[in-house]
PDB file of N, CA and C in Angstrom:
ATOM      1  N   UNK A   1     -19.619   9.942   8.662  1.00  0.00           N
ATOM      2  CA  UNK A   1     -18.296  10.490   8.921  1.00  0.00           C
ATOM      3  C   UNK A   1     -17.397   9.393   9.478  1.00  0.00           C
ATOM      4  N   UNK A   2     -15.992   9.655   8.849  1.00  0.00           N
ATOM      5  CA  UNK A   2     -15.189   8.602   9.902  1.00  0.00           C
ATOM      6  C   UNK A   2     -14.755   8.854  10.949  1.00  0.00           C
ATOM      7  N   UNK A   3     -14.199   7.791  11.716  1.00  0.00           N
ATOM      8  CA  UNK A   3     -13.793   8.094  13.224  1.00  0.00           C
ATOM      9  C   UNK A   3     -12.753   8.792  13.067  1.00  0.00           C
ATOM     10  N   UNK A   4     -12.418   9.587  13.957  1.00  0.00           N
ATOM     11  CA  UNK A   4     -11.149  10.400  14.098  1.00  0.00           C
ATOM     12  C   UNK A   4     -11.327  11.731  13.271  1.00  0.00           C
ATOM     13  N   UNK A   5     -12.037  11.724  11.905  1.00  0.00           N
ATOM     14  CA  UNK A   5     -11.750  12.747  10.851  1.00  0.00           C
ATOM     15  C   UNK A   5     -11.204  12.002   9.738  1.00  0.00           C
ATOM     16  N   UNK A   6     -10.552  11.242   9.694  1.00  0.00           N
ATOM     17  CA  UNK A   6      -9.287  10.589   8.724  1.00  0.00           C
ATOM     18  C   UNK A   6      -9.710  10.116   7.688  1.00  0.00           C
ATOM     19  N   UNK A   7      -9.187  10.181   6.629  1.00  0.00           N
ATOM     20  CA  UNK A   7      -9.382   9.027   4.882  1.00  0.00           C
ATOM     21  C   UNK A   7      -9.182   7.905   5.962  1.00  0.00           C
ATOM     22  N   UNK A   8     -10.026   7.172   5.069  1.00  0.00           N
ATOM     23  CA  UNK A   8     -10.044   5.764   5.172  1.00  0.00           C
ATOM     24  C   UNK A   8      -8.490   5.032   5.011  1.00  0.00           C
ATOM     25  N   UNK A   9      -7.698   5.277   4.319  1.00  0.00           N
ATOM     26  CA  UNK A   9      -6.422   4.996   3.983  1.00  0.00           C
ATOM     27  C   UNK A   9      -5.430   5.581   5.195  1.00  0.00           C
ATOM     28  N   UNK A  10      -5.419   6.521   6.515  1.00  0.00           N
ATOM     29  CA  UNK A  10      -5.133   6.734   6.841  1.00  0.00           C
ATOM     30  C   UNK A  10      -4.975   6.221   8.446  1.00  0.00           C
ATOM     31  N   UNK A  11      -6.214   5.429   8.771  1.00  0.00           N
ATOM     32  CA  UNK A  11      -6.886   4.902   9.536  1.00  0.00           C
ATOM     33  C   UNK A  11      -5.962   3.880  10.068  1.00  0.00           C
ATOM     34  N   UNK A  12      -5.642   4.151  11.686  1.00  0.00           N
ATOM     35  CA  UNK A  12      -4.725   3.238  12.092  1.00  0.00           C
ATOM     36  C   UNK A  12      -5.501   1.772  12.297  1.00  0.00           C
ATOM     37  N   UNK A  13      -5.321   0.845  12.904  1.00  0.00           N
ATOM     38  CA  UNK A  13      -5.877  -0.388  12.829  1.00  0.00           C
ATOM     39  C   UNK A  13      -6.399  -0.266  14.346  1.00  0.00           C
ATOM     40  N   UNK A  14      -7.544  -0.845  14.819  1.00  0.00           N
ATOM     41  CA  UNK A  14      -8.372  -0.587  15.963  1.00  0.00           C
ATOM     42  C   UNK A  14      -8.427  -1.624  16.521  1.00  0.00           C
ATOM     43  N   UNK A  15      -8.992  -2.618  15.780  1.00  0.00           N
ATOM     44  CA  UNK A  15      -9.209  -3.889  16.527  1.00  0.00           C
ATOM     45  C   UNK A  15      -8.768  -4.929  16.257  1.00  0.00           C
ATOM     46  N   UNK A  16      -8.644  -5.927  16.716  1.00  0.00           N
ATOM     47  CA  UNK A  16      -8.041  -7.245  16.114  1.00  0.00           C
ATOM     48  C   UNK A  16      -9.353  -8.948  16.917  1.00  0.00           C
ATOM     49  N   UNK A  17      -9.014  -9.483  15.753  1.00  0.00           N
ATOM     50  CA  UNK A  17      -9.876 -10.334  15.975  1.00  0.00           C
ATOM     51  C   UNK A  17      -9.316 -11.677  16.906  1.00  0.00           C
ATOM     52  N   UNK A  18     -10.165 -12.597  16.974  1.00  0.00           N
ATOM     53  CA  UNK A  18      -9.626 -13.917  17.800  1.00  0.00           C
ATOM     54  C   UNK A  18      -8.754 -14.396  16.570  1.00  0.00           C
ATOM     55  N   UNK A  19      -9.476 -14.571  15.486  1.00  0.00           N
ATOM     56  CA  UNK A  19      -8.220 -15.314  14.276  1.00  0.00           C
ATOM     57  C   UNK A  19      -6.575 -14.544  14.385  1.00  0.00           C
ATOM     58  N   UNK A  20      -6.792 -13.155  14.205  1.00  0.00           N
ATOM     59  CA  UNK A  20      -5.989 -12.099  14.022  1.00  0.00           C
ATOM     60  C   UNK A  20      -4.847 -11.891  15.038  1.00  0.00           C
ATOM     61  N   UNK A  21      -5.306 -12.432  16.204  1.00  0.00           N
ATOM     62  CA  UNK A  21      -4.133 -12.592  17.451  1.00  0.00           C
ATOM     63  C   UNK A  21      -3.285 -13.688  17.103  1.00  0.00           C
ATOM     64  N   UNK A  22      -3.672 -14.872  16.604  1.00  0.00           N
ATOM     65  CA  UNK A  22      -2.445 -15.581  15.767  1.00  0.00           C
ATOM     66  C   UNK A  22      -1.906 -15.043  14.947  1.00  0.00           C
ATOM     67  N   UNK A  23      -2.483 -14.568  14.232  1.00  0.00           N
ATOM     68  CA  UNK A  23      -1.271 -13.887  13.191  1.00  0.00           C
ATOM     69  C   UNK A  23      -0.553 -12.879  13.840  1.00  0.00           C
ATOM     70  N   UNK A  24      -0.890 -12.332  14.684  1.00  0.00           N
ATOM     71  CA  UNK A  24      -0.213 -11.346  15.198  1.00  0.00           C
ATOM     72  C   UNK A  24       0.908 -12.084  16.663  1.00  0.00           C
ATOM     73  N   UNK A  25       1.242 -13.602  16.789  1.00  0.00           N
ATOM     74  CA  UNK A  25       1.470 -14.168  17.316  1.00  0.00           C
ATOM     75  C   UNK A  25       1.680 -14.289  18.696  1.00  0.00           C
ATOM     76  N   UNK A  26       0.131 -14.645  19.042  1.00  0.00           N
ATOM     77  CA  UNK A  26      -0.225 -14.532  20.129  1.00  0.00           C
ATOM     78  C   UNK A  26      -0.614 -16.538  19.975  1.00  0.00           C
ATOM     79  N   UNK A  27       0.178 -17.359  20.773  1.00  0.00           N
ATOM     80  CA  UNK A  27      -0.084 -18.841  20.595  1.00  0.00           C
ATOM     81  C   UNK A  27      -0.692 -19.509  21.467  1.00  0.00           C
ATOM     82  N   UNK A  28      -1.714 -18.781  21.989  1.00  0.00           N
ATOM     83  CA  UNK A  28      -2.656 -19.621  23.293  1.00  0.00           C
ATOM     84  C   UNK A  28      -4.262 -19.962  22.391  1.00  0.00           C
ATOM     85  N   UNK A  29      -5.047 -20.533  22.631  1.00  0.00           N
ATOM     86  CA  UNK A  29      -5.927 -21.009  22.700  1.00  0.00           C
ATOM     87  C   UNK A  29      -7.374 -20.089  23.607  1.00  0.00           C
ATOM     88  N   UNK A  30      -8.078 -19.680  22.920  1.00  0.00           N
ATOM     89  CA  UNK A  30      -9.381 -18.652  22.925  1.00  0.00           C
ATOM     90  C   UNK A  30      -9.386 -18.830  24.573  1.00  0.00           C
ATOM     91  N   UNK A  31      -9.655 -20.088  24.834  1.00  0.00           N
ATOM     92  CA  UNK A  31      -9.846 -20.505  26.449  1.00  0.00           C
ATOM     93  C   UNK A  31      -9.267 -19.691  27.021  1.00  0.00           C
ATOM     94  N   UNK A  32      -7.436 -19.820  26.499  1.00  0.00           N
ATOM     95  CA  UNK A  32      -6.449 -19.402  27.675  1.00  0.00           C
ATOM     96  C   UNK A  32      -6.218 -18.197  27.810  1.00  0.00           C
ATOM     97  N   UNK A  33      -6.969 -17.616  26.743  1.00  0.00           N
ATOM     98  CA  UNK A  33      -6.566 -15.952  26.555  1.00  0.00           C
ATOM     99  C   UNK A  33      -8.246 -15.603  27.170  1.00  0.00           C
ATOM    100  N   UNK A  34      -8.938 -16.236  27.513  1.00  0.00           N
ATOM    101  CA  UNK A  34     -10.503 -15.964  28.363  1.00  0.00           C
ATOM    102  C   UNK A  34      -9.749 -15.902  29.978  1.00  0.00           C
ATOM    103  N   UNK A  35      -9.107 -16.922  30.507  1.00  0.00           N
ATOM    104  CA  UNK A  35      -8.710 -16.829  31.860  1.00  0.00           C
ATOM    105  C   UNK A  35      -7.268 -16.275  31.918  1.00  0.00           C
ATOM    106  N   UNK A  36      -6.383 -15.641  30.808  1.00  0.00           N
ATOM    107  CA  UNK A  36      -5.801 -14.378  31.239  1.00  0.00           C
ATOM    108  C   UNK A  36      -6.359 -13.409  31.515  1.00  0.00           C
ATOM    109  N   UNK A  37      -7.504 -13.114  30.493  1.00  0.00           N
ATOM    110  CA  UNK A  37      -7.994 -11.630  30.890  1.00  0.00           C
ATOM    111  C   UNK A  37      -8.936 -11.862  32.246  1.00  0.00           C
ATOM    112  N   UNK A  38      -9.780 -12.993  32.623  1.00  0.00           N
ATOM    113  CA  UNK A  38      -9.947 -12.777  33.783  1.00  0.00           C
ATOM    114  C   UNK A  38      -9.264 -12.945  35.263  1.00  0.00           C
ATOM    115  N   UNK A  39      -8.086 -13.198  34.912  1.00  0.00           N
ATOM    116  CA  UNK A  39      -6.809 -12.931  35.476  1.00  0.00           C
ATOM    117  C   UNK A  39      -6.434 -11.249  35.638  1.00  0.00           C
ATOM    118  N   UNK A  40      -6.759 -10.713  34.617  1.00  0.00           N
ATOM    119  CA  UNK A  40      -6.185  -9.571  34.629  1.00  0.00           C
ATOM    120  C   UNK A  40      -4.757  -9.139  34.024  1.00  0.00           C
ATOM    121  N   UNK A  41      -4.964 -10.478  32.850  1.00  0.00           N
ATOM    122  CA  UNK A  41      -3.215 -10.685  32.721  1.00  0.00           C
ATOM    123  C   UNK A  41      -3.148 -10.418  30.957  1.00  0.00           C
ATOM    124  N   UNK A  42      -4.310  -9.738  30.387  1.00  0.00           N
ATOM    125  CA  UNK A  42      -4.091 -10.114  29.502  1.00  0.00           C
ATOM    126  C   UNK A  42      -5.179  -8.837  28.748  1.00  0.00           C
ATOM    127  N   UNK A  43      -5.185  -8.061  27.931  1.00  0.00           N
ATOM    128  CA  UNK A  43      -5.996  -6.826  27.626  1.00  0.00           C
ATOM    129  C   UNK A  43      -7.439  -7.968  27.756  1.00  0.00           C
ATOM    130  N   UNK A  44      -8.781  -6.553  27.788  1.00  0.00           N
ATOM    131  CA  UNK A  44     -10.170  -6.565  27.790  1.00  0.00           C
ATOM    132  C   UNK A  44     -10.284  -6.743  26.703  1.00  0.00           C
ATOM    133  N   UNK A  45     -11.410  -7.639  26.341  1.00  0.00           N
ATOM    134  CA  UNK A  45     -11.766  -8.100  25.097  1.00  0.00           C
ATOM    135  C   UNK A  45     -13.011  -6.931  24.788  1.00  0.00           C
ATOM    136  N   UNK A  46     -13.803  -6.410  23.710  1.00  0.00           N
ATOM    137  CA  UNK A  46     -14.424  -5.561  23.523  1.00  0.00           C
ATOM    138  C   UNK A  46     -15.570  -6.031  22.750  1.00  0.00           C
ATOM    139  N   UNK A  47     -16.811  -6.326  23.221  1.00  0.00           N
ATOM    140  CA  UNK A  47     -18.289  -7.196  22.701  1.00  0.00           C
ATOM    141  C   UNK A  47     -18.538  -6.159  21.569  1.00  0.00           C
ATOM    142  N   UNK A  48     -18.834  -6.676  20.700  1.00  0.00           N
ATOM    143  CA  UNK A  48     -18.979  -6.138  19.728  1.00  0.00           C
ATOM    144  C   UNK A  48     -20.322  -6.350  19.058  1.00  0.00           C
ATOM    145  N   UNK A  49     -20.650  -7.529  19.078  1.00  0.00           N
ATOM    146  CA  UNK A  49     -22.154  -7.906  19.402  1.00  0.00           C
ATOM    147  C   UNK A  49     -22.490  -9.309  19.997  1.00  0.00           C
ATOM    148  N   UNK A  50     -23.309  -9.661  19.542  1.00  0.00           N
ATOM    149  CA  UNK A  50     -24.158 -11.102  20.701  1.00  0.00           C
ATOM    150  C   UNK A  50     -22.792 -12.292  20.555  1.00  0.00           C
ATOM    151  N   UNK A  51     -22.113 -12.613  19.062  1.00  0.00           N
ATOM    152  CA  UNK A  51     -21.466 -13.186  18.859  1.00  0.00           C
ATOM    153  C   UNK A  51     -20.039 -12.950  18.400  1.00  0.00           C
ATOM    154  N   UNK A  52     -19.408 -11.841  18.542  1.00  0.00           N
ATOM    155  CA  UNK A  52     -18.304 -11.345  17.866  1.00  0.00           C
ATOM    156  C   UNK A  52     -17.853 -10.450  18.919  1.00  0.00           C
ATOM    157  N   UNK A  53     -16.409 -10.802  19.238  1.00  0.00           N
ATOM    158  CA  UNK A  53     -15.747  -9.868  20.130  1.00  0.00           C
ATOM    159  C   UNK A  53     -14.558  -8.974  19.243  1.00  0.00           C
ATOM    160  N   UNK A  54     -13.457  -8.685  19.989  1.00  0.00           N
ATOM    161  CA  UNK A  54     -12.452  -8.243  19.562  1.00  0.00           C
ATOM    162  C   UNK A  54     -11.350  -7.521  20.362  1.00  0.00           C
ATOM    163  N   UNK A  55     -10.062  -7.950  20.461  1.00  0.00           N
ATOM    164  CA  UNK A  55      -9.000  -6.940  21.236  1.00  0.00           C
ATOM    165  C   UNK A  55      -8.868  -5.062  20.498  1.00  0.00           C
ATOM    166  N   UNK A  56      -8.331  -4.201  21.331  1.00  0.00           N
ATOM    167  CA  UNK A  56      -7.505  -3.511  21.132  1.00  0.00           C
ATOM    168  C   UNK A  56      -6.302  -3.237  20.275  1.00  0.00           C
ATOM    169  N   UNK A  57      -6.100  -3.172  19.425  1.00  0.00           N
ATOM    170  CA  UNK A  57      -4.626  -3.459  18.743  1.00  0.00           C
ATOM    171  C   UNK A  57      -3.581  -2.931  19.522  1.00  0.00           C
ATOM    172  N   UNK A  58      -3.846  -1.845  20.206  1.00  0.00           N
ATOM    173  CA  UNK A  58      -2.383  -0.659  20.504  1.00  0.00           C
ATOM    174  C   UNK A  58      -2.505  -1.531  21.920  1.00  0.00           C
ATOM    175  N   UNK A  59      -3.582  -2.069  22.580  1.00  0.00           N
ATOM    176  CA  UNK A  59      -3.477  -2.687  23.966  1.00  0.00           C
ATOM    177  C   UNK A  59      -2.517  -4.078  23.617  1.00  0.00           C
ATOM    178  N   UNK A  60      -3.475  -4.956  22.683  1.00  0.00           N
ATOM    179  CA  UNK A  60      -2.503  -6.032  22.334  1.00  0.00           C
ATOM    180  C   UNK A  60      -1.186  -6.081  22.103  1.00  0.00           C
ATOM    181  N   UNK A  61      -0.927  -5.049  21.380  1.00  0.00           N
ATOM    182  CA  UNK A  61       0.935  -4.413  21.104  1.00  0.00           C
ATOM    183  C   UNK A  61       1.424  -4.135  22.654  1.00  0.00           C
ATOM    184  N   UNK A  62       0.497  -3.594  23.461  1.00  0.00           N
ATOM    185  CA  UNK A  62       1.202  -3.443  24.770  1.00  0.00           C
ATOM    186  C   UNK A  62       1.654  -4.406  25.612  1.00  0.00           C
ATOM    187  N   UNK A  63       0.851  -5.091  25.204  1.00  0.00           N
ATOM    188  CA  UNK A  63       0.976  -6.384  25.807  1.00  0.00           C
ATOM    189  C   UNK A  63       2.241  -7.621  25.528  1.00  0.00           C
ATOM    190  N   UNK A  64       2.491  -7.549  24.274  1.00  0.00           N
ATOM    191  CA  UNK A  64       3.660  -8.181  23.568  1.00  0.00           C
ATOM    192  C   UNK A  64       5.073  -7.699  23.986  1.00  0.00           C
ATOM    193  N   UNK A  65       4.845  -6.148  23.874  1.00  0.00           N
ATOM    194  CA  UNK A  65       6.070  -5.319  24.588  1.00  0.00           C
ATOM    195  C   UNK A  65       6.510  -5.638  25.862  1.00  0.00           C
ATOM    196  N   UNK A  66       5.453  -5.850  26.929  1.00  0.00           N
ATOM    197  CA  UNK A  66       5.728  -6.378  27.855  1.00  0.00           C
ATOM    198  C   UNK A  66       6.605  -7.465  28.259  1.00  0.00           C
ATOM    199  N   UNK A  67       6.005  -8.199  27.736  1.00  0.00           N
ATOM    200  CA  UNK A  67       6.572  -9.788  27.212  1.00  0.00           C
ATOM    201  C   UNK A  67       7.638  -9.430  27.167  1.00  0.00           C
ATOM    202  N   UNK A  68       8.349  -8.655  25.857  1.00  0.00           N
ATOM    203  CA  UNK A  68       9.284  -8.847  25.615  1.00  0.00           C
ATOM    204  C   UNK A  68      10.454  -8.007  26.973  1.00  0.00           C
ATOM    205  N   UNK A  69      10.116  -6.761  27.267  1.00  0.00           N
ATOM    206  CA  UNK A  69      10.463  -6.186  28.085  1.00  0.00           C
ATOM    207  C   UNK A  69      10.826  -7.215  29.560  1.00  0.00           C
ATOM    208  N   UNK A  70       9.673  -8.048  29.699  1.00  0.00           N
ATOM    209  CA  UNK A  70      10.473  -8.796  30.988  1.00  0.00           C
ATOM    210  C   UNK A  70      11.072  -9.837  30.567  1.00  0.00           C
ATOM    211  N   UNK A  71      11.255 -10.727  29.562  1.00  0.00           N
ATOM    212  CA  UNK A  71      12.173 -11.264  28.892  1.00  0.00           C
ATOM    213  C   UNK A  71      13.756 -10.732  29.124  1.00  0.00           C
ATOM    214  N   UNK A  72      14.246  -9.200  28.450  1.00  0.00           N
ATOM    215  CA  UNK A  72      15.200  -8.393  28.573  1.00  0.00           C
ATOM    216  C   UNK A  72      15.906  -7.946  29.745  1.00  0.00           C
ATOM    217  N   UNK A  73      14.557  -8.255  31.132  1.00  0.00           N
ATOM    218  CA  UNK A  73      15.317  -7.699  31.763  1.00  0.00           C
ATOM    219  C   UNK A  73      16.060  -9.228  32.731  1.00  0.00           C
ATOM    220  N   UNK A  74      15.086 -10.466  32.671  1.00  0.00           N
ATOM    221  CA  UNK A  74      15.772 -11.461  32.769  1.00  0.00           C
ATOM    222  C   UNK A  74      16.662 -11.692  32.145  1.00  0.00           C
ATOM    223  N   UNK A  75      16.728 -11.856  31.761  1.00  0.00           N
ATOM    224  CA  UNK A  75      17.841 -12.549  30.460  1.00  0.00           C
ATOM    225  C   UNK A  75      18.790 -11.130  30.417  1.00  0.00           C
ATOM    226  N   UNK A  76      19.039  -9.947  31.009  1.00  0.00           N
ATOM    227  CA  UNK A  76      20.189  -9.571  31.430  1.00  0.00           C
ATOM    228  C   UNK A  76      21.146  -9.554  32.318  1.00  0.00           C
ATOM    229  N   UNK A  77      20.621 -10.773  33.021  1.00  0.00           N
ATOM    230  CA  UNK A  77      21.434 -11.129  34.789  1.00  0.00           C
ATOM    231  C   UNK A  77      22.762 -11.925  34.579  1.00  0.00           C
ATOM    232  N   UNK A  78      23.669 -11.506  33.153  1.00  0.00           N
ATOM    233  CA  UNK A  78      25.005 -11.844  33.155  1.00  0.00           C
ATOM    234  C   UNK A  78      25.254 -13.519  32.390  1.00  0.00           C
ATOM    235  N   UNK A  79      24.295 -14.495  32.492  1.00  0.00           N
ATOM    236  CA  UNK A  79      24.008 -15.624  32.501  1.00  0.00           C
ATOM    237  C   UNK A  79      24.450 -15.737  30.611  1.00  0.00           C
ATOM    238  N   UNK A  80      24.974 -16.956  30.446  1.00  0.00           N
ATOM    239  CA  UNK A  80      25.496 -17.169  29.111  1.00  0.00           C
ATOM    240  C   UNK A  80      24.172 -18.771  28.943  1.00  0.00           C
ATOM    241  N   UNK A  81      23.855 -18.728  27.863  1.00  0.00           N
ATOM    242  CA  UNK A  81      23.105 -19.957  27.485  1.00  0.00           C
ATOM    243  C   UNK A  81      24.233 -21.267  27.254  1.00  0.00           C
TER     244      UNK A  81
END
């Protein structure tokens, strides 16, 4: 059975890989995204087995939003570039 109930075609996207966070443009280096999250600064990575991890997608998206969100609210303090 699939997760959720859903066609396969219907199936939102779950996880994302270490390659896959670049494309999804995330521009740090495996390292630096190891001592964000043990920072606490950066979503839980999810073991998947002995050698293969993987993010969250909807966490990773949360995470970008963020970004951008405190970006917006700096960069609304009147200030002209």
């Amino acid at each position: 059975m699939l997760p959720f109930g859903r066609h396969p075609m219907q199936l939102e996207r779950l996880l994302v890989s270490k390659k896959e966070l670049k494309a999804l443009g995330i521009p740090y280096s495996f390292q630096h995204i190891a001592r964000l999250e043990k920072d606490g600064k950066f979503p839980q990575r999810v073991q998947l087995g002995p050698c293969r991890v993987a993010w969250r997608y909807t966490e990773v998206c949360a995470w970008v939003a963020e970004r951008v969100a405190l970006r917006d609210r700096t960069s609304g303090d009147g200030s002209s570039f």
